[in-house]
Protein backbone atom coordinates (compact mmCIF):
# COMPACT_ATOMS: atom_id res chain seq x y z
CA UNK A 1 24.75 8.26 -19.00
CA UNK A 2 23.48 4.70 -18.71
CA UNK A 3 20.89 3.14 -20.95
CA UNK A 4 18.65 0.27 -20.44
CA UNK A 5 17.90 -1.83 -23.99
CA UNK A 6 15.21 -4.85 -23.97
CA UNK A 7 15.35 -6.12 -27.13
CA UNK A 8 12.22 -8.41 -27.88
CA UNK A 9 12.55 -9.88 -24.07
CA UNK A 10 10.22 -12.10 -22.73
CA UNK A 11 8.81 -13.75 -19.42
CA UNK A 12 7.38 -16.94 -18.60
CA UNK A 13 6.22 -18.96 -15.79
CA UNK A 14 5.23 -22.55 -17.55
CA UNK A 15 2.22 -21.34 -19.29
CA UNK A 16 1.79 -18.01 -18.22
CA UNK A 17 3.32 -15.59 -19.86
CA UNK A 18 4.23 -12.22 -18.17
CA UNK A 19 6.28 -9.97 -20.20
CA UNK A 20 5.48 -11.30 -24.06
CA UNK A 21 8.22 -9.88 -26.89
CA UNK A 22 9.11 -6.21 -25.36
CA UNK A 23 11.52 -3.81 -27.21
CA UNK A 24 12.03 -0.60 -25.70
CA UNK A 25 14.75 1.22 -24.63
CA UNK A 26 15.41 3.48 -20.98
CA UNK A 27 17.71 6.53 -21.62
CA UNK A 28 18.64 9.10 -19.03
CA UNK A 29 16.07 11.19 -17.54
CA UNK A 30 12.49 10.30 -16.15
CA UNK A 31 10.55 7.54 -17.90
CA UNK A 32 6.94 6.04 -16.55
CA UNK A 33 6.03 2.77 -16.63
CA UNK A 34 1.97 2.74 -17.36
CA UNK A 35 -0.05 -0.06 -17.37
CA UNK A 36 -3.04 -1.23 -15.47
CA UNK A 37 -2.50 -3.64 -12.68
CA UNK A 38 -1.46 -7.10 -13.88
CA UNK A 39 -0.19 -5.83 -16.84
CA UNK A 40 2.93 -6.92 -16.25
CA UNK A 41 5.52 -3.56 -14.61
CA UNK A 42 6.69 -5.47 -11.76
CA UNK A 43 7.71 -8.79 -13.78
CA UNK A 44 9.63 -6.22 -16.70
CA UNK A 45 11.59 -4.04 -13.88
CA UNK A 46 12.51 -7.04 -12.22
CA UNK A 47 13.84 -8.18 -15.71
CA UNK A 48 16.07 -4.58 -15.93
CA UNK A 49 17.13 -4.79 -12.32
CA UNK A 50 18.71 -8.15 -13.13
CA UNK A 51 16.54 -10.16 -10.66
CA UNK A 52 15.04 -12.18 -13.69
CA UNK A 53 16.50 -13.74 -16.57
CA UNK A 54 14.20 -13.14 -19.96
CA UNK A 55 12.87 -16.35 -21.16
CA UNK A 56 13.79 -14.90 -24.24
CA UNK A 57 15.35 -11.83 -25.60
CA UNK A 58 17.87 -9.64 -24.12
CA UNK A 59 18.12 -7.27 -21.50
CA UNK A 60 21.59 -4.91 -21.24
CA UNK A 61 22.51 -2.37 -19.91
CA UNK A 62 25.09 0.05 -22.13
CA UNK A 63 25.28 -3.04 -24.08
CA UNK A 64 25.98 -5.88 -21.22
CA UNK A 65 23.57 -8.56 -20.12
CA UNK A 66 22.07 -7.14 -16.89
CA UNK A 67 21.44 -10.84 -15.96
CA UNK A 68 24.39 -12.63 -13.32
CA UNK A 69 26.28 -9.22 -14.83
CA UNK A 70 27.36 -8.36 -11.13
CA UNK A 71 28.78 -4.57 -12.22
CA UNK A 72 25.70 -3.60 -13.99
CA UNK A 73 24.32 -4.17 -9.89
CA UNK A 74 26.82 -1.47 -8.83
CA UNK A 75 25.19 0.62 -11.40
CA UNK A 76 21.20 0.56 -10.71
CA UNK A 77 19.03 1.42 -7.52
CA UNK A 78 15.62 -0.69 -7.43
CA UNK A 79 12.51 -0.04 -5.43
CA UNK A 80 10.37 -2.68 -4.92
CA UNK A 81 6.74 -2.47 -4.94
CA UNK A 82 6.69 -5.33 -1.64
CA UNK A 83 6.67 -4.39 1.55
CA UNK A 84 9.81 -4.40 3.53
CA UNK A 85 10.25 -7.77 5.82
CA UNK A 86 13.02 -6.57 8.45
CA UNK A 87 10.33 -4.46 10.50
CA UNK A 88 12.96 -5.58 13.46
CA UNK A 89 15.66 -2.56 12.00
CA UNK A 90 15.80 1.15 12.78
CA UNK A 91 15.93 2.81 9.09
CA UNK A 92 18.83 3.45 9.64
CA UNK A 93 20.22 0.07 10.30
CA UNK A 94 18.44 -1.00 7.01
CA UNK A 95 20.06 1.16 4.62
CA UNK A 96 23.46 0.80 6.43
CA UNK A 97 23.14 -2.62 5.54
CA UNK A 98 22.53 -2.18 1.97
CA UNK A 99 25.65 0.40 1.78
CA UNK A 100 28.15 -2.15 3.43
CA UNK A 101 26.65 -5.42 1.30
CA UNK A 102 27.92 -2.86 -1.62
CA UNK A 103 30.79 -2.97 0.04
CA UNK A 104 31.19 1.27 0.43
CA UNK A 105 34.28 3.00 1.51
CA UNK A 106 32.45 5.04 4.13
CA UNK A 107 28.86 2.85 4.78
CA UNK A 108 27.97 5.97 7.37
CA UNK A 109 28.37 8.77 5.25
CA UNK A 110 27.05 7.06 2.75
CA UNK A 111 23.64 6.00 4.75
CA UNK A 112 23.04 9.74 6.15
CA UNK A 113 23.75 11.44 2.58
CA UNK A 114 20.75 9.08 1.64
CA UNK A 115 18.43 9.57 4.52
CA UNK A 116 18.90 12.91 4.10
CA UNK A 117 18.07 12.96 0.53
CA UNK A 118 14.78 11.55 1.20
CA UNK A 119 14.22 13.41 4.73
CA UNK A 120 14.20 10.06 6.91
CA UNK A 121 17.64 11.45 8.95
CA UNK A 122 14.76 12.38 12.30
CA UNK A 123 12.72 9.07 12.32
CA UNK A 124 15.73 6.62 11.12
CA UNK A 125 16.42 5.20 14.79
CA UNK A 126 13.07 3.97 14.79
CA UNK A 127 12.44 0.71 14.10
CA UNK A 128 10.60 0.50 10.39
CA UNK A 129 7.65 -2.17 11.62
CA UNK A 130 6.75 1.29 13.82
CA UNK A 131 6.77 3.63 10.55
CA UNK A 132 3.63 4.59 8.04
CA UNK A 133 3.70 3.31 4.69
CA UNK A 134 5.01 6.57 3.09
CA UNK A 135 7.63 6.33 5.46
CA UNK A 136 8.40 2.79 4.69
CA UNK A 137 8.68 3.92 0.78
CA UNK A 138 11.02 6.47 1.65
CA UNK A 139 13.28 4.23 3.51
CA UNK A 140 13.13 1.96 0.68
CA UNK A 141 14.32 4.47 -1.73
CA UNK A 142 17.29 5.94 0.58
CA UNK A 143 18.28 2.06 0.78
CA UNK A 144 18.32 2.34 -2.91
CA UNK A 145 20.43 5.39 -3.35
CA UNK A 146 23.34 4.63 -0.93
CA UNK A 147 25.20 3.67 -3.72
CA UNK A 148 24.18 6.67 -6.03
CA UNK A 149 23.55 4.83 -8.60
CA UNK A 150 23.14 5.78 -12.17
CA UNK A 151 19.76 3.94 -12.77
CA UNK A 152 16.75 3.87 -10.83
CA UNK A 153 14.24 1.68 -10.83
CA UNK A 154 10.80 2.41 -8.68
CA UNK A 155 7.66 -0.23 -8.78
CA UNK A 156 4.73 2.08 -7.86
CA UNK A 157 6.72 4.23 -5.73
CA UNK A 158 3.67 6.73 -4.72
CA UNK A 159 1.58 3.97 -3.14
CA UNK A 160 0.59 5.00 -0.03
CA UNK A 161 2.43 8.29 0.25
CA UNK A 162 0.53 10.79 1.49
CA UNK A 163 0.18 14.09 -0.53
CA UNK A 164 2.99 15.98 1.00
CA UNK A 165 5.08 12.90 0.73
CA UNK A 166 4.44 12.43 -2.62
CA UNK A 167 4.85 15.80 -3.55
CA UNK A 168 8.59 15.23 -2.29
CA UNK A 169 8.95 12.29 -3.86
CA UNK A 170 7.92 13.78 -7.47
CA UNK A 171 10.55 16.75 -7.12
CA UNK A 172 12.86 14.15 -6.11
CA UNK A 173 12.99 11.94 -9.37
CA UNK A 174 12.73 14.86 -11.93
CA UNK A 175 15.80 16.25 -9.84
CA UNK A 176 17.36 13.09 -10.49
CA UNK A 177 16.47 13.02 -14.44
CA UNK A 178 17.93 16.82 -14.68
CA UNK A 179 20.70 14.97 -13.30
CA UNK A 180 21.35 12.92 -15.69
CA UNK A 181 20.23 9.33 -14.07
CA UNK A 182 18.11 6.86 -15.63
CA UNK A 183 14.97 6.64 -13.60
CA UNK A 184 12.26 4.32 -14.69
CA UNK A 185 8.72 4.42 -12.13
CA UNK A 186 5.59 2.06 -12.81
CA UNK A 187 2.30 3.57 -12.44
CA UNK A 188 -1.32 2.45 -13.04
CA UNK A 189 -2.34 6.24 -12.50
CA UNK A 190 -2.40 9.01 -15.44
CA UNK A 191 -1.61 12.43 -13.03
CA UNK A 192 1.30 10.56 -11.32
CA UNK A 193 2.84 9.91 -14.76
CA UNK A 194 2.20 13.21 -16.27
CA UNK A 195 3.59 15.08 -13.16
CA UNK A 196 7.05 13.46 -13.52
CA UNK A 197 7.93 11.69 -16.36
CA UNK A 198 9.34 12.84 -19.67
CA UNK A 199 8.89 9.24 -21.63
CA UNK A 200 5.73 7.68 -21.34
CA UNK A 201 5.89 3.57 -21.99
CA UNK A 202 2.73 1.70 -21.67
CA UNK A 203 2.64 -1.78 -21.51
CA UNK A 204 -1.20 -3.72 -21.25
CA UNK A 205 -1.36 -7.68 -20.35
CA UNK A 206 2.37 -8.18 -21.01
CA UNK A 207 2.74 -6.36 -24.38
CA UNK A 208 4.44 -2.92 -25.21
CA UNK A 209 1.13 -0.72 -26.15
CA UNK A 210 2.56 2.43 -26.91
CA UNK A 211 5.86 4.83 -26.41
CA UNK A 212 5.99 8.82 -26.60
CA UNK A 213 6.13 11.76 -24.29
CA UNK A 214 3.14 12.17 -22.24
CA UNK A 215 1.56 14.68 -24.94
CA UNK A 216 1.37 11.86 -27.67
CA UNK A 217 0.25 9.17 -25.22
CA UNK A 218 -2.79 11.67 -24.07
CA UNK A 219 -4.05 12.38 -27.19
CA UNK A 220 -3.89 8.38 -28.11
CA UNK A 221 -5.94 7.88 -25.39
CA UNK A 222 -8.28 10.96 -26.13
CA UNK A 223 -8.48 9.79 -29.96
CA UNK A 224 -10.38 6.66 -29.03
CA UNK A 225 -14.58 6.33 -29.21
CA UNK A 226 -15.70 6.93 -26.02
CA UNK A 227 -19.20 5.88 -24.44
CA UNK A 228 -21.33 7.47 -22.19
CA UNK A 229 -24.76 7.09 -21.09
CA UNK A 230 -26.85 10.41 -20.87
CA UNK A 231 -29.84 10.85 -18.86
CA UNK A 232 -32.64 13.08 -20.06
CA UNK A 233 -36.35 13.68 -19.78
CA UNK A 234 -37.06 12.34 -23.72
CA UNK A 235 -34.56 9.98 -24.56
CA UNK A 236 -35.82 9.46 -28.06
CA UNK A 237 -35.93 13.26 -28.50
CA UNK A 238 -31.94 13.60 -27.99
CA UNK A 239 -31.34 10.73 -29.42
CA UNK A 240 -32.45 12.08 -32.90
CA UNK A 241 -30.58 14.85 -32.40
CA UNK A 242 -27.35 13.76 -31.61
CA UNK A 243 -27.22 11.15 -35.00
CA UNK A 244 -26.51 14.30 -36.36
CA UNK A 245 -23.96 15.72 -34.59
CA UNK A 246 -20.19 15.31 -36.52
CA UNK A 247 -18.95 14.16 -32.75
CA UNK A 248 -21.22 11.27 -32.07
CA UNK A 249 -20.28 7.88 -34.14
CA UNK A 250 -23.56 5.73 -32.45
CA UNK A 251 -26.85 6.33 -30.46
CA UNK A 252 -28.58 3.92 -28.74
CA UNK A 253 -31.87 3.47 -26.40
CA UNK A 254 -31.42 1.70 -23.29
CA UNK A 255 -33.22 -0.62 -21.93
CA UNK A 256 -33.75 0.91 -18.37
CA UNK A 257 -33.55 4.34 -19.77
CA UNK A 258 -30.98 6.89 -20.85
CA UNK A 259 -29.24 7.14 -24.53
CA UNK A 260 -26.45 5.23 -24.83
CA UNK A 261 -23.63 7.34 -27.51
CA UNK A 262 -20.49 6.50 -28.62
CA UNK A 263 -18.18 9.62 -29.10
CA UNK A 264 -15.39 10.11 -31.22
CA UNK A 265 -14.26 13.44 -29.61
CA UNK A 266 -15.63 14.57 -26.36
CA UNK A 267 -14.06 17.81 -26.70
CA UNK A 268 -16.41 18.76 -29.56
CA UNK A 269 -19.28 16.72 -27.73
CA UNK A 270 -19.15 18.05 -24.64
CA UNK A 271 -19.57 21.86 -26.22
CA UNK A 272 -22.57 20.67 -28.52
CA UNK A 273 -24.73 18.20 -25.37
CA UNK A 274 -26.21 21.52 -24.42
CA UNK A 275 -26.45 23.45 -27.15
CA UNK A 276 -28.24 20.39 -28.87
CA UNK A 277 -30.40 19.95 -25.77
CA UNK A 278 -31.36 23.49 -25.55
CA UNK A 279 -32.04 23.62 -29.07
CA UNK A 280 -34.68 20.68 -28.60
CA UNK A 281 -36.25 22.15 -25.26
CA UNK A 282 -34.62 19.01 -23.53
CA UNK A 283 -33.13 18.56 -19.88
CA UNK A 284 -30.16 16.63 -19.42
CA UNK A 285 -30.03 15.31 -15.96
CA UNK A 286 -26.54 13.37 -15.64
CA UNK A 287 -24.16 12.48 -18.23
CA UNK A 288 -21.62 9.16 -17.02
CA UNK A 289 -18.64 7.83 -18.79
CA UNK A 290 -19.51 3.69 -19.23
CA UNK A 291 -15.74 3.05 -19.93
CA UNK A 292 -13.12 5.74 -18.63
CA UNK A 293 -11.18 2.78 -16.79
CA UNK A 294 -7.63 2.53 -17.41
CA UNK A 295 -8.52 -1.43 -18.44
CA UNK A 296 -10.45 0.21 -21.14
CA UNK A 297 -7.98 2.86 -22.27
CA UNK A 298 -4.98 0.59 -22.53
CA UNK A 299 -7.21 -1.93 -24.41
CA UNK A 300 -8.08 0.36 -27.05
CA UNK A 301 -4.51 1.15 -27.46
CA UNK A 302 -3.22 -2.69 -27.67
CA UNK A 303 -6.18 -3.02 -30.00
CA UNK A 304 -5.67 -0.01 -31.72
């Protein structure tokens, strides 16, 4: 049972900082990594995979520096979100590599156990600059599990992966959590995160935004004020009857046309936009979030 501990670790690059003051900690089963794109995933699992020293802070794993710690290696699996660069290999010459530079006992058994595990055994005497990019992600992964190691580390791992690929994938890594591994994923999409992971850990422009299971994380998000512009045939009409409405924190006219409202729960507001439409012999035509983004969601939180 291996855990991962940052303890206020940071990363910078002269005057850009990438991972700013991060505590957190990765315990056995499935975590996700969430964060919009730039926000910093790929700099902070490079820092756990022991591919980066922190600028400042610490990162250990069960306690030891994962930096120039050359057994804590031996002990996690990473994934990286970059495209493979030996196109010239069969698959299975790639992942044989990776099981001798670990210097296995048996680097073939070793090689097929993992391209089985990931259902590459048919295609892996092909050479990978002829495979898809869901295949290349697979590849990747059995070239991180030829050691069967006790932590996992994935950078966007469903990139690419096609639904029935992905669907694989996802039974794959909560298999591994039931196991008992450590497996942290990144993600800058909601679904893939709720399908697999059991800690959610959202991180927005280098910061640590928020930590729970998926449930608390959701209703975070869904606690914010939300806008949305509704289009109707008398604006003013609905906008004088919304003001009133317990759900609704601001109405505004727009410009071009429409009502501009701020909502403090949709659930509640999208029951009453009828009812309150009906009531007032007014047609809504289209109703269109104005900030549903991820950028938007994970700002509110940092903010929040």
């Amino acid at each position: 049972m291996s855990v991962l501990t940052l303890d206020t670790a940071s990363r910078w690059y002269g005057n850009v900082v990438a991972v700013n003051g991060i505590s957190m900690s990765v315990r056995p089963g499935v975590t996700g990594l969430l964060g919009p794109n730039g926000a910093g995933k790929t700099t902070l699992i490079a820092l756990m995979a022991g591919f980066l020293a922190p600028s400042a802070g610490t990162v250990t794993l069960d306690g030891e520096p994962v930096w120039r710690h050359t057994d804590a290696y031996r002990t996690i699996g990473l994934v990286p979100e970059r495209e493979l660069s030996f196109g010239y290999l069969t698959g299975r010459q790639f992942v044989r590599a990776n099981a001798e530079l670990h210097g296995l006992v048996e680097p073939g058994a070793s090689t097929e156990r993992a391209l089985a595990t990931v259902e590459m055994v048919e295609p892996a005497e092909r050479r990978i600059g002829t495979y898809s990019k869901g295949m290349r992600q697979r590849v990747k992964l059995a070239s991180a599990l030829v050691h069967d190691p006790a932590v996992l580390l994935l950078d966007e791992p469903f990139n690419g992966v096609d639904p029935r690929q992905r669907l694989h994938l996802m039974t794959l890594l909560r298999q591994m959590g039931v196991e008992g591994r450590t497996v942290l994923f990144s993600s800058h999409i909601l679904e893939e995160v709720e399908q697999v992971a059991r800690q959610i850990e959202v991180v927005v422009s280098g910061r640590h935004a928020a930590s729970g299971d998926f449930g608390q994380i959701r209703r975070l998000m869904t606690d914010r004020p939300v806008q949305y512009v509704v289009v109707c045939d008398d604006d003013r009409g609905l906008a004088g009857a919304l003001i009133a409405e317990p759900s609704v924190v601001a109405v505004s006219l727009r410009r071009g046309g429409g009502v501009e409202v701020s909502v403090s729960d949709f659930g509640s507001f999208a029951v009453r936009l009828p009812v309150v439409a009906r009531g007032h012999g007014i047609r809504i035509l289209e109703l269109t979030p104005t900030d549903e983004s991820l950028e938007s969601v994970f700002a509110y939180l940092v903010g929040g």
